[in-house]
PDB file of N, CA and C in Angstrom:
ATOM      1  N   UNK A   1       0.847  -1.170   0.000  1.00  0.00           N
ATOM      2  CA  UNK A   1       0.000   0.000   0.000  1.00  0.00           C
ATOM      3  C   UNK A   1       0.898   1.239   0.000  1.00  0.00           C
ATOM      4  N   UNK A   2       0.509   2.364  -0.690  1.00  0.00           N
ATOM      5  CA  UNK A   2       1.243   3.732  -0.492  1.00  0.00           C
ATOM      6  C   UNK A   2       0.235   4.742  -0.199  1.00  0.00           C
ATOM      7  N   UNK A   3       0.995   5.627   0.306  1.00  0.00           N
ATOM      8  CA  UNK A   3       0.346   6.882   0.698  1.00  0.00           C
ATOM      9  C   UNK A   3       0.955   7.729   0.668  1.00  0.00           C
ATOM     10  N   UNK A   4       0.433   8.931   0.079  1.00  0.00           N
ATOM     11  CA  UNK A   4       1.578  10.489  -0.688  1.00  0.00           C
ATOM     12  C   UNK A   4       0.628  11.161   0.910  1.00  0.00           C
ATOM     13  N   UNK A   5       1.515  11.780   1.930  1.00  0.00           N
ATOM     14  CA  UNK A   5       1.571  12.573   2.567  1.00  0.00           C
ATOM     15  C   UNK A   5       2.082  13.748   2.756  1.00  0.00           C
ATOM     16  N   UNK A   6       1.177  15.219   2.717  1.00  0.00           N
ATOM     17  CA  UNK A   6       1.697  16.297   2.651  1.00  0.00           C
ATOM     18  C   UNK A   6       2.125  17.304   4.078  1.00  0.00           C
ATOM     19  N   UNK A   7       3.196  17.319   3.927  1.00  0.00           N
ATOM     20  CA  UNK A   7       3.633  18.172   5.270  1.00  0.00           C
ATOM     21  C   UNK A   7       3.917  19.799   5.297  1.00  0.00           C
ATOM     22  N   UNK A   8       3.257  19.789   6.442  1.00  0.00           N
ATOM     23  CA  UNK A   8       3.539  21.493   6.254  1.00  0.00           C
ATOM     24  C   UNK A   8       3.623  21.948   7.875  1.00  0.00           C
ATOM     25  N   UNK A   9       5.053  22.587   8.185  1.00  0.00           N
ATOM     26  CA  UNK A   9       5.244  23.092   9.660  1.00  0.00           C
ATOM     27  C   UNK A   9       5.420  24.478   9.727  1.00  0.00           C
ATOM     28  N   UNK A  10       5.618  25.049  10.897  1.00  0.00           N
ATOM     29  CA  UNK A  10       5.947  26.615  11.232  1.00  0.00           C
ATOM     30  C   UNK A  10       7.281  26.400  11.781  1.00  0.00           C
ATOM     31  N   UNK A  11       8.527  26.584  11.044  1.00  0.00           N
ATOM     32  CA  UNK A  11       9.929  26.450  11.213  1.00  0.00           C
ATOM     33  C   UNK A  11       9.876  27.219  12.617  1.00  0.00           C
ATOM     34  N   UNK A  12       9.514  28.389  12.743  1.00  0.00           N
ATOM     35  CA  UNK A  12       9.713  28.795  14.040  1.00  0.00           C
ATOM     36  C   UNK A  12       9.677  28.321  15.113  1.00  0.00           C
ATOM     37  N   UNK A  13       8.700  27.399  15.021  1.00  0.00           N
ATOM     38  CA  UNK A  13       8.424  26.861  16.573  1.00  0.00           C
ATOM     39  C   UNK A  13       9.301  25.614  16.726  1.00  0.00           C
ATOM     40  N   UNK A  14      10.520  25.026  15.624  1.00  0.00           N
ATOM     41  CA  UNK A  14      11.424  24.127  16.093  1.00  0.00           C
ATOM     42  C   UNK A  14      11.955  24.798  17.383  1.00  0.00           C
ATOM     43  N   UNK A  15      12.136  23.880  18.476  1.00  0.00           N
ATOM     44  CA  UNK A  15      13.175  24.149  19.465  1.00  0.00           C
ATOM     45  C   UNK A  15      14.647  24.069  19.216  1.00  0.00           C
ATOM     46  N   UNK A  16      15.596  24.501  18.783  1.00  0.00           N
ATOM     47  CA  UNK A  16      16.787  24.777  18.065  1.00  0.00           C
ATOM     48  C   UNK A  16      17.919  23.726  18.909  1.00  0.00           C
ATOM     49  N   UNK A  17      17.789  23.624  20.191  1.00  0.00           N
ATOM     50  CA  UNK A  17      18.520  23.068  21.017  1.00  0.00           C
ATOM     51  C   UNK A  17      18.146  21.466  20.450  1.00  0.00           C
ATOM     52  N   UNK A  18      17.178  20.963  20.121  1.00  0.00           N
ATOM     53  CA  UNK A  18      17.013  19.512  19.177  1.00  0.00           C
ATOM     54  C   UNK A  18      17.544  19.277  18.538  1.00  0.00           C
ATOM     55  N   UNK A  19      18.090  20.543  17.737  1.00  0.00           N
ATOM     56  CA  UNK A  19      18.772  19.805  16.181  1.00  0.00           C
ATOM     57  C   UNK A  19      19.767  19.021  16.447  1.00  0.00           C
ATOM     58  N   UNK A  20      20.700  18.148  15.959  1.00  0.00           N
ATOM     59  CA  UNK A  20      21.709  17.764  16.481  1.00  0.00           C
ATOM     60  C   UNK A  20      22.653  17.673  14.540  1.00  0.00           C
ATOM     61  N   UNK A  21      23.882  17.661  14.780  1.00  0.00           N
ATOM     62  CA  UNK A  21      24.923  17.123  13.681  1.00  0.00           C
ATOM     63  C   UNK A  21      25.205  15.984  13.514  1.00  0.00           C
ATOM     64  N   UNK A  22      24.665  14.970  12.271  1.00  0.00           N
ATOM     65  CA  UNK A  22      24.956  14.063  11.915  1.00  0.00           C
ATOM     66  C   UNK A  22      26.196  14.023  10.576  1.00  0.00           C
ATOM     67  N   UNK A  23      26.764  13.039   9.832  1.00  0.00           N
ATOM     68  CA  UNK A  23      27.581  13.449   9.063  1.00  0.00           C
ATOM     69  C   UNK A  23      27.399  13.965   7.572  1.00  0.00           C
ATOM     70  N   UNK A  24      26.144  14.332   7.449  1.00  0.00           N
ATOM     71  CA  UNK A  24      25.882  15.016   6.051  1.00  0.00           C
ATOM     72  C   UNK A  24      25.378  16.385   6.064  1.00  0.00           C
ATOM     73  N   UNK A  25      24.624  16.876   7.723  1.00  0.00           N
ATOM     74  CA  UNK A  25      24.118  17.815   7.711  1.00  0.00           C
ATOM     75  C   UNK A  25      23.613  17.763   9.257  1.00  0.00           C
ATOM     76  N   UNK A  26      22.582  18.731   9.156  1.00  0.00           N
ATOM     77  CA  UNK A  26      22.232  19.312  10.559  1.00  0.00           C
ATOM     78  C   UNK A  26      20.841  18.412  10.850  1.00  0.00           C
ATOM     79  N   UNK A  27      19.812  17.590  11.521  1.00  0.00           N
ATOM     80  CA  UNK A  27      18.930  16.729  11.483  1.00  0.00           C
ATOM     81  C   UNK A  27      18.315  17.097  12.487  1.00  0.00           C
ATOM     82  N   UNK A  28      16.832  16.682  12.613  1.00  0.00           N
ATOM     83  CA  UNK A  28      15.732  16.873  13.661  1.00  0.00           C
ATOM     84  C   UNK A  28      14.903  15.842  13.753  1.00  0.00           C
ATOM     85  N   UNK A  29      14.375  15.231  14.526  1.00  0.00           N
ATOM     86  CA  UNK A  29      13.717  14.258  14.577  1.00  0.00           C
ATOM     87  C   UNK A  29      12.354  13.923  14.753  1.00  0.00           C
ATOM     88  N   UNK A  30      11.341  13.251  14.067  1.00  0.00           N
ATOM     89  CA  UNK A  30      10.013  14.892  14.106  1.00  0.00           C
ATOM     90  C   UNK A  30       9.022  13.246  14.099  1.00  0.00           C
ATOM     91  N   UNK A  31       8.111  13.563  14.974  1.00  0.00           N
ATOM     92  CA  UNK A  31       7.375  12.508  15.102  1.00  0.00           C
ATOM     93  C   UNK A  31       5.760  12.840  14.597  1.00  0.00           C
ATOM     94  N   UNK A  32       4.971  11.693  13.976  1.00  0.00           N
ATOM     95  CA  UNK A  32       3.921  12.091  13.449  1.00  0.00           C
ATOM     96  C   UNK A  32       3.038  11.434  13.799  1.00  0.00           C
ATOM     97  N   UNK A  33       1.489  11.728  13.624  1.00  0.00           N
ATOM     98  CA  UNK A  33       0.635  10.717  13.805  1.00  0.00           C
ATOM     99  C   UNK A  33      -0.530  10.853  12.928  1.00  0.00           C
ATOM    100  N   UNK A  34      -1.042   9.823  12.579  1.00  0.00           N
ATOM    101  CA  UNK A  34      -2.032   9.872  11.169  1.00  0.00           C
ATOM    102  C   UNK A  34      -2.984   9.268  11.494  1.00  0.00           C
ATOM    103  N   UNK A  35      -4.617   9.509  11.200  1.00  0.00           N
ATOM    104  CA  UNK A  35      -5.886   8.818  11.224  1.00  0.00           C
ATOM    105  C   UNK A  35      -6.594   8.987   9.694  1.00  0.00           C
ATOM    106  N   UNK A  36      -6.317   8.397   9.193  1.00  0.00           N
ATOM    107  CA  UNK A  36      -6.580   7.623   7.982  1.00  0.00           C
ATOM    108  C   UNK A  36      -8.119   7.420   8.012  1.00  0.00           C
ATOM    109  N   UNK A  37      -8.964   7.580   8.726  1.00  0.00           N
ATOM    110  CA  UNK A  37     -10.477   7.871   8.702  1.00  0.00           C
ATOM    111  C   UNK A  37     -10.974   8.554   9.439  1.00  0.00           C
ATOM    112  N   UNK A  38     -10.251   9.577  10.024  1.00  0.00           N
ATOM    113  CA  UNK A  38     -10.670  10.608  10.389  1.00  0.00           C
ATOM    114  C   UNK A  38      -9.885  12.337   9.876  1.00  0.00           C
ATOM    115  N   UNK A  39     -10.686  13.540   9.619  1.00  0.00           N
ATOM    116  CA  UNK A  39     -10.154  14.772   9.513  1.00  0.00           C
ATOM    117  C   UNK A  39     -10.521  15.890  10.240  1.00  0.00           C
ATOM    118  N   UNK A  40      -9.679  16.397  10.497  1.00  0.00           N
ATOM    119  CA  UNK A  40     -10.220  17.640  11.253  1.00  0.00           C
ATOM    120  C   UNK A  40     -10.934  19.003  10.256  1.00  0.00           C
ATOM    121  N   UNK A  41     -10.858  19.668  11.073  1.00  0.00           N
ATOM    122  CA  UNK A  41     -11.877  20.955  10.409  1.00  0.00           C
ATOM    123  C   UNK A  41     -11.441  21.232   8.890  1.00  0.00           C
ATOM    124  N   UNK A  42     -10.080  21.098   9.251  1.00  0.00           N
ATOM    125  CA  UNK A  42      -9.016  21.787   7.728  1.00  0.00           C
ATOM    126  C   UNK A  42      -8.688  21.060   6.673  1.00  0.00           C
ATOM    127  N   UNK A  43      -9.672  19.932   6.842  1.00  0.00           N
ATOM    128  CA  UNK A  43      -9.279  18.639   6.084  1.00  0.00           C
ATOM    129  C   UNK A  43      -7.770  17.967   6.352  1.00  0.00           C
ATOM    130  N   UNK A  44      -6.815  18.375   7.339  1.00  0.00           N
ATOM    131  CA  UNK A  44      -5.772  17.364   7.780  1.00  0.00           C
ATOM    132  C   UNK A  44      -5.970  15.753   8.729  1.00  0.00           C
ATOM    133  N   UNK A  45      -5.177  15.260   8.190  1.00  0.00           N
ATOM    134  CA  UNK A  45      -5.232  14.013   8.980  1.00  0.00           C
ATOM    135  C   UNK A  45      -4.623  13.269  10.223  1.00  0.00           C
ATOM    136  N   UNK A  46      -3.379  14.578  10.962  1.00  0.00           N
ATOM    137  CA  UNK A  46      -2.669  14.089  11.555  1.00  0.00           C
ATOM    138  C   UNK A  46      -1.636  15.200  12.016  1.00  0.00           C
ATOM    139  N   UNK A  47      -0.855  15.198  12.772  1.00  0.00           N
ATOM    140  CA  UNK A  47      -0.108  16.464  13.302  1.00  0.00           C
ATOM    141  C   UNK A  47       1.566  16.091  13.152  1.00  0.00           C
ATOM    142  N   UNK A  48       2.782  17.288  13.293  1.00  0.00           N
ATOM    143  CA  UNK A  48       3.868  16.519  13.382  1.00  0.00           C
ATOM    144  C   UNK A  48       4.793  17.376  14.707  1.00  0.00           C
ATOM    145  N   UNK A  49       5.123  16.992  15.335  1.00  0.00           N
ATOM    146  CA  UNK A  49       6.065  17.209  16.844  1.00  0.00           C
ATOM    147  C   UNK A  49       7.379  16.630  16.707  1.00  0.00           C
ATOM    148  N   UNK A  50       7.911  17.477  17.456  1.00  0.00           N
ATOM    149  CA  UNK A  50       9.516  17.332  17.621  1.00  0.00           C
ATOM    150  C   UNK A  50       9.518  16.128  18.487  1.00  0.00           C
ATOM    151  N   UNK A  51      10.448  14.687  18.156  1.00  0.00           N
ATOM    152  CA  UNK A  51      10.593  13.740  18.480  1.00  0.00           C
ATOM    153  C   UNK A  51      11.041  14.071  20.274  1.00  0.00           C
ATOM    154  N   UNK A  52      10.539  13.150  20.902  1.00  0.00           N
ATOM    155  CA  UNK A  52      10.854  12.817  22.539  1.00  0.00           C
ATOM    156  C   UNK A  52      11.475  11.797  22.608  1.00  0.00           C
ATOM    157  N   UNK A  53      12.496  11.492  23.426  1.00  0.00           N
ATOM    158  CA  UNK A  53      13.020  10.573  24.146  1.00  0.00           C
ATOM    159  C   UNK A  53      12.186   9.088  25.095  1.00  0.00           C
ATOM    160  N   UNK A  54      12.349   8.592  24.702  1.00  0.00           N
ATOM    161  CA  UNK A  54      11.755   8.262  26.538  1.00  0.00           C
ATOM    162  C   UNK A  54      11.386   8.426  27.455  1.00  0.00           C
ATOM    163  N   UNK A  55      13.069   8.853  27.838  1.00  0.00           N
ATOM    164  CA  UNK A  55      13.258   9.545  29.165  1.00  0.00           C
ATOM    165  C   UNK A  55      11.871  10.529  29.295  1.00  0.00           C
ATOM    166  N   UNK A  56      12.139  11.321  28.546  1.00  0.00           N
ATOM    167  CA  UNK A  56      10.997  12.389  28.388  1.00  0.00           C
ATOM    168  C   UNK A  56       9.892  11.986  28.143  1.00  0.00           C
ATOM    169  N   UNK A  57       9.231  10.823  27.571  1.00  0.00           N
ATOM    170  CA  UNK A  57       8.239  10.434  27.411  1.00  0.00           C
ATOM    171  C   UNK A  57       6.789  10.442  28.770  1.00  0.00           C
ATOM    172  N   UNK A  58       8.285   9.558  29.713  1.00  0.00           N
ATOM    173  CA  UNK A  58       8.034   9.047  30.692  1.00  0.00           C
ATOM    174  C   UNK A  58       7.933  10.059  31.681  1.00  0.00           C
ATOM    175  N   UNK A  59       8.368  11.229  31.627  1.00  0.00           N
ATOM    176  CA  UNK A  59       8.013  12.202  32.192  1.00  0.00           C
ATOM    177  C   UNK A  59       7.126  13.348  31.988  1.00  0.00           C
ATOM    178  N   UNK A  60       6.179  12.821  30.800  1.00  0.00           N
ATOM    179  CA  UNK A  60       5.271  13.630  30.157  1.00  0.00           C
ATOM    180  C   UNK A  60       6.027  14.956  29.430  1.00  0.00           C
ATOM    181  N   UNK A  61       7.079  15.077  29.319  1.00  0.00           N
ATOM    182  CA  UNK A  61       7.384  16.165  28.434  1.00  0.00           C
ATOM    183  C   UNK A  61       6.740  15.846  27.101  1.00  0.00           C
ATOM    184  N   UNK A  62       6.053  17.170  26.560  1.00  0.00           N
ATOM    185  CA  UNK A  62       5.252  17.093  25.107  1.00  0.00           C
ATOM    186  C   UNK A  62       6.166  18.056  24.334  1.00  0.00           C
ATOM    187  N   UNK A  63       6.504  18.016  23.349  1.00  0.00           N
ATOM    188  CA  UNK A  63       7.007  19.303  22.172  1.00  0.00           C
ATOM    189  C   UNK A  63       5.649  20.068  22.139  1.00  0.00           C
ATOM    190  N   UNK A  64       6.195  21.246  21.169  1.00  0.00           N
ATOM    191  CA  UNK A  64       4.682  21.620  20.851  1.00  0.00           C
ATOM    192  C   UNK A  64       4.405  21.508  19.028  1.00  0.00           C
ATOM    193  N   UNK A  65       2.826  21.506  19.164  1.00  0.00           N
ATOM    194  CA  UNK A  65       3.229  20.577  17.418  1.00  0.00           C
ATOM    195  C   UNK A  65       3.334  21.977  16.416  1.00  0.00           C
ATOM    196  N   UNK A  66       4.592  21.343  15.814  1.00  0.00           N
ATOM    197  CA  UNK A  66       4.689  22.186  14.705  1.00  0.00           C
ATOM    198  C   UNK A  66       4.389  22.369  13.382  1.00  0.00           C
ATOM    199  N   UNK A  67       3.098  21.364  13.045  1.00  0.00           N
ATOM    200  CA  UNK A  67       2.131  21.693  11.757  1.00  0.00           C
ATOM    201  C   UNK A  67       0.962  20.700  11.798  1.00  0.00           C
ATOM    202  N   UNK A  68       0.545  20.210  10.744  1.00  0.00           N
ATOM    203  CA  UNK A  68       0.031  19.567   9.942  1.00  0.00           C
ATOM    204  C   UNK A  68       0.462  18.359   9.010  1.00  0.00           C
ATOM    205  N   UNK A  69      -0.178  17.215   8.992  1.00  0.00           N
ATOM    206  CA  UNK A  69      -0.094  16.559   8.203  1.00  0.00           C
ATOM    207  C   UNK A  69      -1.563  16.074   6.953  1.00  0.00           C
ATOM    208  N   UNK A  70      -1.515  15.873   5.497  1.00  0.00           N
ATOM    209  CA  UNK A  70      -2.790  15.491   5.192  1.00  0.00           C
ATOM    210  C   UNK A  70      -2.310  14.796   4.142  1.00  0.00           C
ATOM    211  N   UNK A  71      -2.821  13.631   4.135  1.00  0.00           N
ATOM    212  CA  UNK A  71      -3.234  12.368   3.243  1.00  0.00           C
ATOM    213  C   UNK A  71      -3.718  12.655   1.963  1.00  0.00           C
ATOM    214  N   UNK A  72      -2.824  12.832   0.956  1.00  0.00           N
ATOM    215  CA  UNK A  72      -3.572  13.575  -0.475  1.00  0.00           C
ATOM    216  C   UNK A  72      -3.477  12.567  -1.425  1.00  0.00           C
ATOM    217  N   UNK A  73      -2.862  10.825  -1.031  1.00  0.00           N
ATOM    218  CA  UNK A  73      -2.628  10.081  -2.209  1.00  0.00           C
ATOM    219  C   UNK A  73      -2.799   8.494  -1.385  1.00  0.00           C
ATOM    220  N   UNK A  74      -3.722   8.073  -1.298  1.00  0.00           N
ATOM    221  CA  UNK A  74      -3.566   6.646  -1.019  1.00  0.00           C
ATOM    222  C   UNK A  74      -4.909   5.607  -1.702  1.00  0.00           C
ATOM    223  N   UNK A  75      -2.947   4.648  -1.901  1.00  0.00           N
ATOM    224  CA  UNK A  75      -4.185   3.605  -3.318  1.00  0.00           C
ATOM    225  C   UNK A  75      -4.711   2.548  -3.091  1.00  0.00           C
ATOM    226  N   UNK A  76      -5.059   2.518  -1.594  1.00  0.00           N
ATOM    227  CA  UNK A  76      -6.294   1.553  -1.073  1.00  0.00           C
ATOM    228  C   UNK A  76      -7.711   1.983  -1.123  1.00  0.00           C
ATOM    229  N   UNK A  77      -7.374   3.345  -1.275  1.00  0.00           N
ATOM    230  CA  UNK A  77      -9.010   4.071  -1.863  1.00  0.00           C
ATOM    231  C   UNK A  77      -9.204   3.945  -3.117  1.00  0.00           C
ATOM    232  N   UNK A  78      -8.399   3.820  -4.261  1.00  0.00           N
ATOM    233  CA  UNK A  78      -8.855   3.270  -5.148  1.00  0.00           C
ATOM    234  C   UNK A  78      -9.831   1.994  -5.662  1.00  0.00           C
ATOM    235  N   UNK A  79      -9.456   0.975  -4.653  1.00  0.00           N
ATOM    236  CA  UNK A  79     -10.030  -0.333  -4.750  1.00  0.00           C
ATOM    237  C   UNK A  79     -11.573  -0.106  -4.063  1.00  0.00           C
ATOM    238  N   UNK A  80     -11.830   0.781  -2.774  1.00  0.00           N
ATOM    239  CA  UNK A  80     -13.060   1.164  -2.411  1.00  0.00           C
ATOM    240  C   UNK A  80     -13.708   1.689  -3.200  1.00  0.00           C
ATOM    241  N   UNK A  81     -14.061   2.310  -4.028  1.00  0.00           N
ATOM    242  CA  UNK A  81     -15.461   2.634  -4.655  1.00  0.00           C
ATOM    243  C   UNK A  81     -15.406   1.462  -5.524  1.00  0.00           C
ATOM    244  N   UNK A  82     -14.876   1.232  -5.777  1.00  0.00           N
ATOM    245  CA  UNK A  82     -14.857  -0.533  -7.264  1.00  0.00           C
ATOM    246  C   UNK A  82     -16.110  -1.629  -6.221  1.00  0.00           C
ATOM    247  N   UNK A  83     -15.374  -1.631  -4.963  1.00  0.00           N
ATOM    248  CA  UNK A  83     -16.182  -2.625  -4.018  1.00  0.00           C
ATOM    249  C   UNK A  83     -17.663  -1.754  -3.925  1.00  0.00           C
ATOM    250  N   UNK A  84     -17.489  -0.668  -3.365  1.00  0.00           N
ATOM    251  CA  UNK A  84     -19.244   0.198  -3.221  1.00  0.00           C
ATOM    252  C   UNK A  84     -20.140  -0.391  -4.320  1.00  0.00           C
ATOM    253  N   UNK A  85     -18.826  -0.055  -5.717  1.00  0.00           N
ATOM    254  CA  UNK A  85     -19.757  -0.304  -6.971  1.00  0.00           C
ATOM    255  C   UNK A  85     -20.659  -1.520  -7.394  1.00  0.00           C
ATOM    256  N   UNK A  86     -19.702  -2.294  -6.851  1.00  0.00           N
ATOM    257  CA  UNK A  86     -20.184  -4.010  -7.079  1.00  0.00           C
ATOM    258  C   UNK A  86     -21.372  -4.459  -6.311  1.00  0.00           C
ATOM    259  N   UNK A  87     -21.375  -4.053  -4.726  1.00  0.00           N
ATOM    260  CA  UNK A  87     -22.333  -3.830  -3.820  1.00  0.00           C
ATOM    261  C   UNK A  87     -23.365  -3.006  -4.348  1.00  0.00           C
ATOM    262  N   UNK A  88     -23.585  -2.391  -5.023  1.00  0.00           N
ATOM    263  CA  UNK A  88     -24.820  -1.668  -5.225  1.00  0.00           C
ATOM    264  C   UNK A  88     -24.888  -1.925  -6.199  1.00  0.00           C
ATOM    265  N   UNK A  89     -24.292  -2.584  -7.379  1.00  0.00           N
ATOM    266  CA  UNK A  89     -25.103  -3.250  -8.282  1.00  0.00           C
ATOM    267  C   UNK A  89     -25.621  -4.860  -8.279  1.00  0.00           C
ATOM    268  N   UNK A  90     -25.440  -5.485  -6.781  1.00  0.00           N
ATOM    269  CA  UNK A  90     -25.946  -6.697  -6.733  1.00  0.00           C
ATOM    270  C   UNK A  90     -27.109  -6.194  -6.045  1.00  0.00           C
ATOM    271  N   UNK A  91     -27.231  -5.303  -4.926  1.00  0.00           N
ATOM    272  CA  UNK A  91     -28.444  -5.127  -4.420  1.00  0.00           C
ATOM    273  C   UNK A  91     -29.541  -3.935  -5.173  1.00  0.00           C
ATOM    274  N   UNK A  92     -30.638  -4.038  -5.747  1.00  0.00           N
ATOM    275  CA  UNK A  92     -31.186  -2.912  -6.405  1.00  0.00           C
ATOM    276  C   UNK A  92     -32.502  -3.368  -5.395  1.00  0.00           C
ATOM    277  N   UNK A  93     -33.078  -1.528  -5.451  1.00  0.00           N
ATOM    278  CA  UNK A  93     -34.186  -1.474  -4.810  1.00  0.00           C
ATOM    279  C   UNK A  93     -35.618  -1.497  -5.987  1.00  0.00           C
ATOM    280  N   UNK A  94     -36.598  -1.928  -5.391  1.00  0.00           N
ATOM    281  CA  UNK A  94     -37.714  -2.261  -6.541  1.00  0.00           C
ATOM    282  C   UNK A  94     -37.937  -1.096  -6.868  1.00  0.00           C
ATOM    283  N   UNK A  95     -38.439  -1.020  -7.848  1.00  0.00           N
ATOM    284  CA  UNK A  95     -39.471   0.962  -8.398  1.00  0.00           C
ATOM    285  C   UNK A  95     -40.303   0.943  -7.580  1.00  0.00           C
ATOM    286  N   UNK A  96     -40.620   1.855  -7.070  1.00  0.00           N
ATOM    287  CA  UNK A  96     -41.289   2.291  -5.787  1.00  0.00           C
ATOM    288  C   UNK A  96     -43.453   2.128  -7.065  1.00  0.00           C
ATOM    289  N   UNK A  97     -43.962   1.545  -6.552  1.00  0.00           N
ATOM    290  CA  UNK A  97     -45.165   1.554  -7.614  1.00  0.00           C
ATOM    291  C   UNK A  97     -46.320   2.832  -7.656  1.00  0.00           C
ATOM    292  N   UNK A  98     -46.574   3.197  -8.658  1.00  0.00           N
ATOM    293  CA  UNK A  98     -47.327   4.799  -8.503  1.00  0.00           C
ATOM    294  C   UNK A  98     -48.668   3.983  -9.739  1.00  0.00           C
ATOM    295  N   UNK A  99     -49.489   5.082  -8.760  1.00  0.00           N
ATOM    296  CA  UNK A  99     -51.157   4.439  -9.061  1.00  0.00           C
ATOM    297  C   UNK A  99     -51.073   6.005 -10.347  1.00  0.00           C
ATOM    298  N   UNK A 100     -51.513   4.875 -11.557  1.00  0.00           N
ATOM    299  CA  UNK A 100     -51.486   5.855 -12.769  1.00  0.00           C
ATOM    300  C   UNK A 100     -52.858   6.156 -13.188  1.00  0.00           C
ATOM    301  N   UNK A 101     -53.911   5.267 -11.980  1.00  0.00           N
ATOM    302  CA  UNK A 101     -55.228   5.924 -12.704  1.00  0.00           C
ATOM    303  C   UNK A 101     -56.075   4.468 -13.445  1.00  0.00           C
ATOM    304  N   UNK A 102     -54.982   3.703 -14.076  1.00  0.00           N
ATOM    305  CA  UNK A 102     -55.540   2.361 -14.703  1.00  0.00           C
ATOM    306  C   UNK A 102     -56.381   1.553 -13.666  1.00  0.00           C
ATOM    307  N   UNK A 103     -57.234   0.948 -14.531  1.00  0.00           N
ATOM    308  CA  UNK A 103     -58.161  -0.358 -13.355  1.00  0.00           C
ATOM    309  C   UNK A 103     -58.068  -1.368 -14.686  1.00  0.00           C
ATOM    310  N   UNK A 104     -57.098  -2.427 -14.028  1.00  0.00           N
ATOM    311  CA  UNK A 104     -56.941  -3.333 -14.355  1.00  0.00           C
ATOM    312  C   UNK A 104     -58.267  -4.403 -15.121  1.00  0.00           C
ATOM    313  N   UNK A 105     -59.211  -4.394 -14.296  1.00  0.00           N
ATOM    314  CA  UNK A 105     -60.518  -4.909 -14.157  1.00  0.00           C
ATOM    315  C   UNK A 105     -61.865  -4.944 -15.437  1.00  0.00           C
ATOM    316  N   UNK A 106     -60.841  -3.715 -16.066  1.00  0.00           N
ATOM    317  CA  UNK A 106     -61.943  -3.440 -17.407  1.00  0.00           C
ATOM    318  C   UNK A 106     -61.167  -4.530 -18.249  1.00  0.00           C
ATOM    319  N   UNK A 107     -63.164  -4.939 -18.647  1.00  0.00           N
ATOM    320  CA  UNK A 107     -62.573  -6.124 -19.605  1.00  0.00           C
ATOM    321  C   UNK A 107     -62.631  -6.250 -20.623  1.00  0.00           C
ATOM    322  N   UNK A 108     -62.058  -4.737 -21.351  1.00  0.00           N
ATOM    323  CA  UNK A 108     -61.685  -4.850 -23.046  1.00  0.00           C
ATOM    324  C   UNK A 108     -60.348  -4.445 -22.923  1.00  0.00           C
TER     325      UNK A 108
END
């Protein structure tokens, strides 16, 4: 399965003291979380925060979140409406019957 996820943060609110030097460049460690059937007001699906420790976990330290995440590409929704489709063309509802006035009963 894939999923194209779009990210978008407020650089400002990185805590600067996080970054750390690895050997290609400067790195941050950014933790996310996604609900895949649920959205909020803005149509996002999920938020992203500066990664915690453990240590810190365990001591309730929270970052504060620094954007948004939203789900703009996943191709397990493709296969869902194919299934809706199939489902509603095995079940059909009768024509609802409307009195046109005819009486059956006449006998010419």
């Amino acid at each position: 399965m894939k999923i194209g996820i779009s990210v978008k943060i407020d650089v400002t609110k990185i805590d600067k003291s996080r970054l750390f030097r690895g050997e290609k460049g400067t790195y941050l460690d950014l933790t996310t979380f996604i609900d895949l059937d649920q959205k909020d007001q803005y149509d996002n699906n999920g938020f992203i925060a500066q990664s915690v420790s453990k240590e810190e976990r365990d001591k309730n330290i929270q970052t504060p979140i620094l954007g948004n995440v939203k789900v703009f590409f996943n191709d397990s929704q493709s296969q869902q409406p194919q299934q809706q489709q199939q489902a509603s063309q095995s079940f059909q509802e009768p024509a609802p019957q409307v009195d046109d006035g005819f009486d059956d009963d006449i006998p010419f």
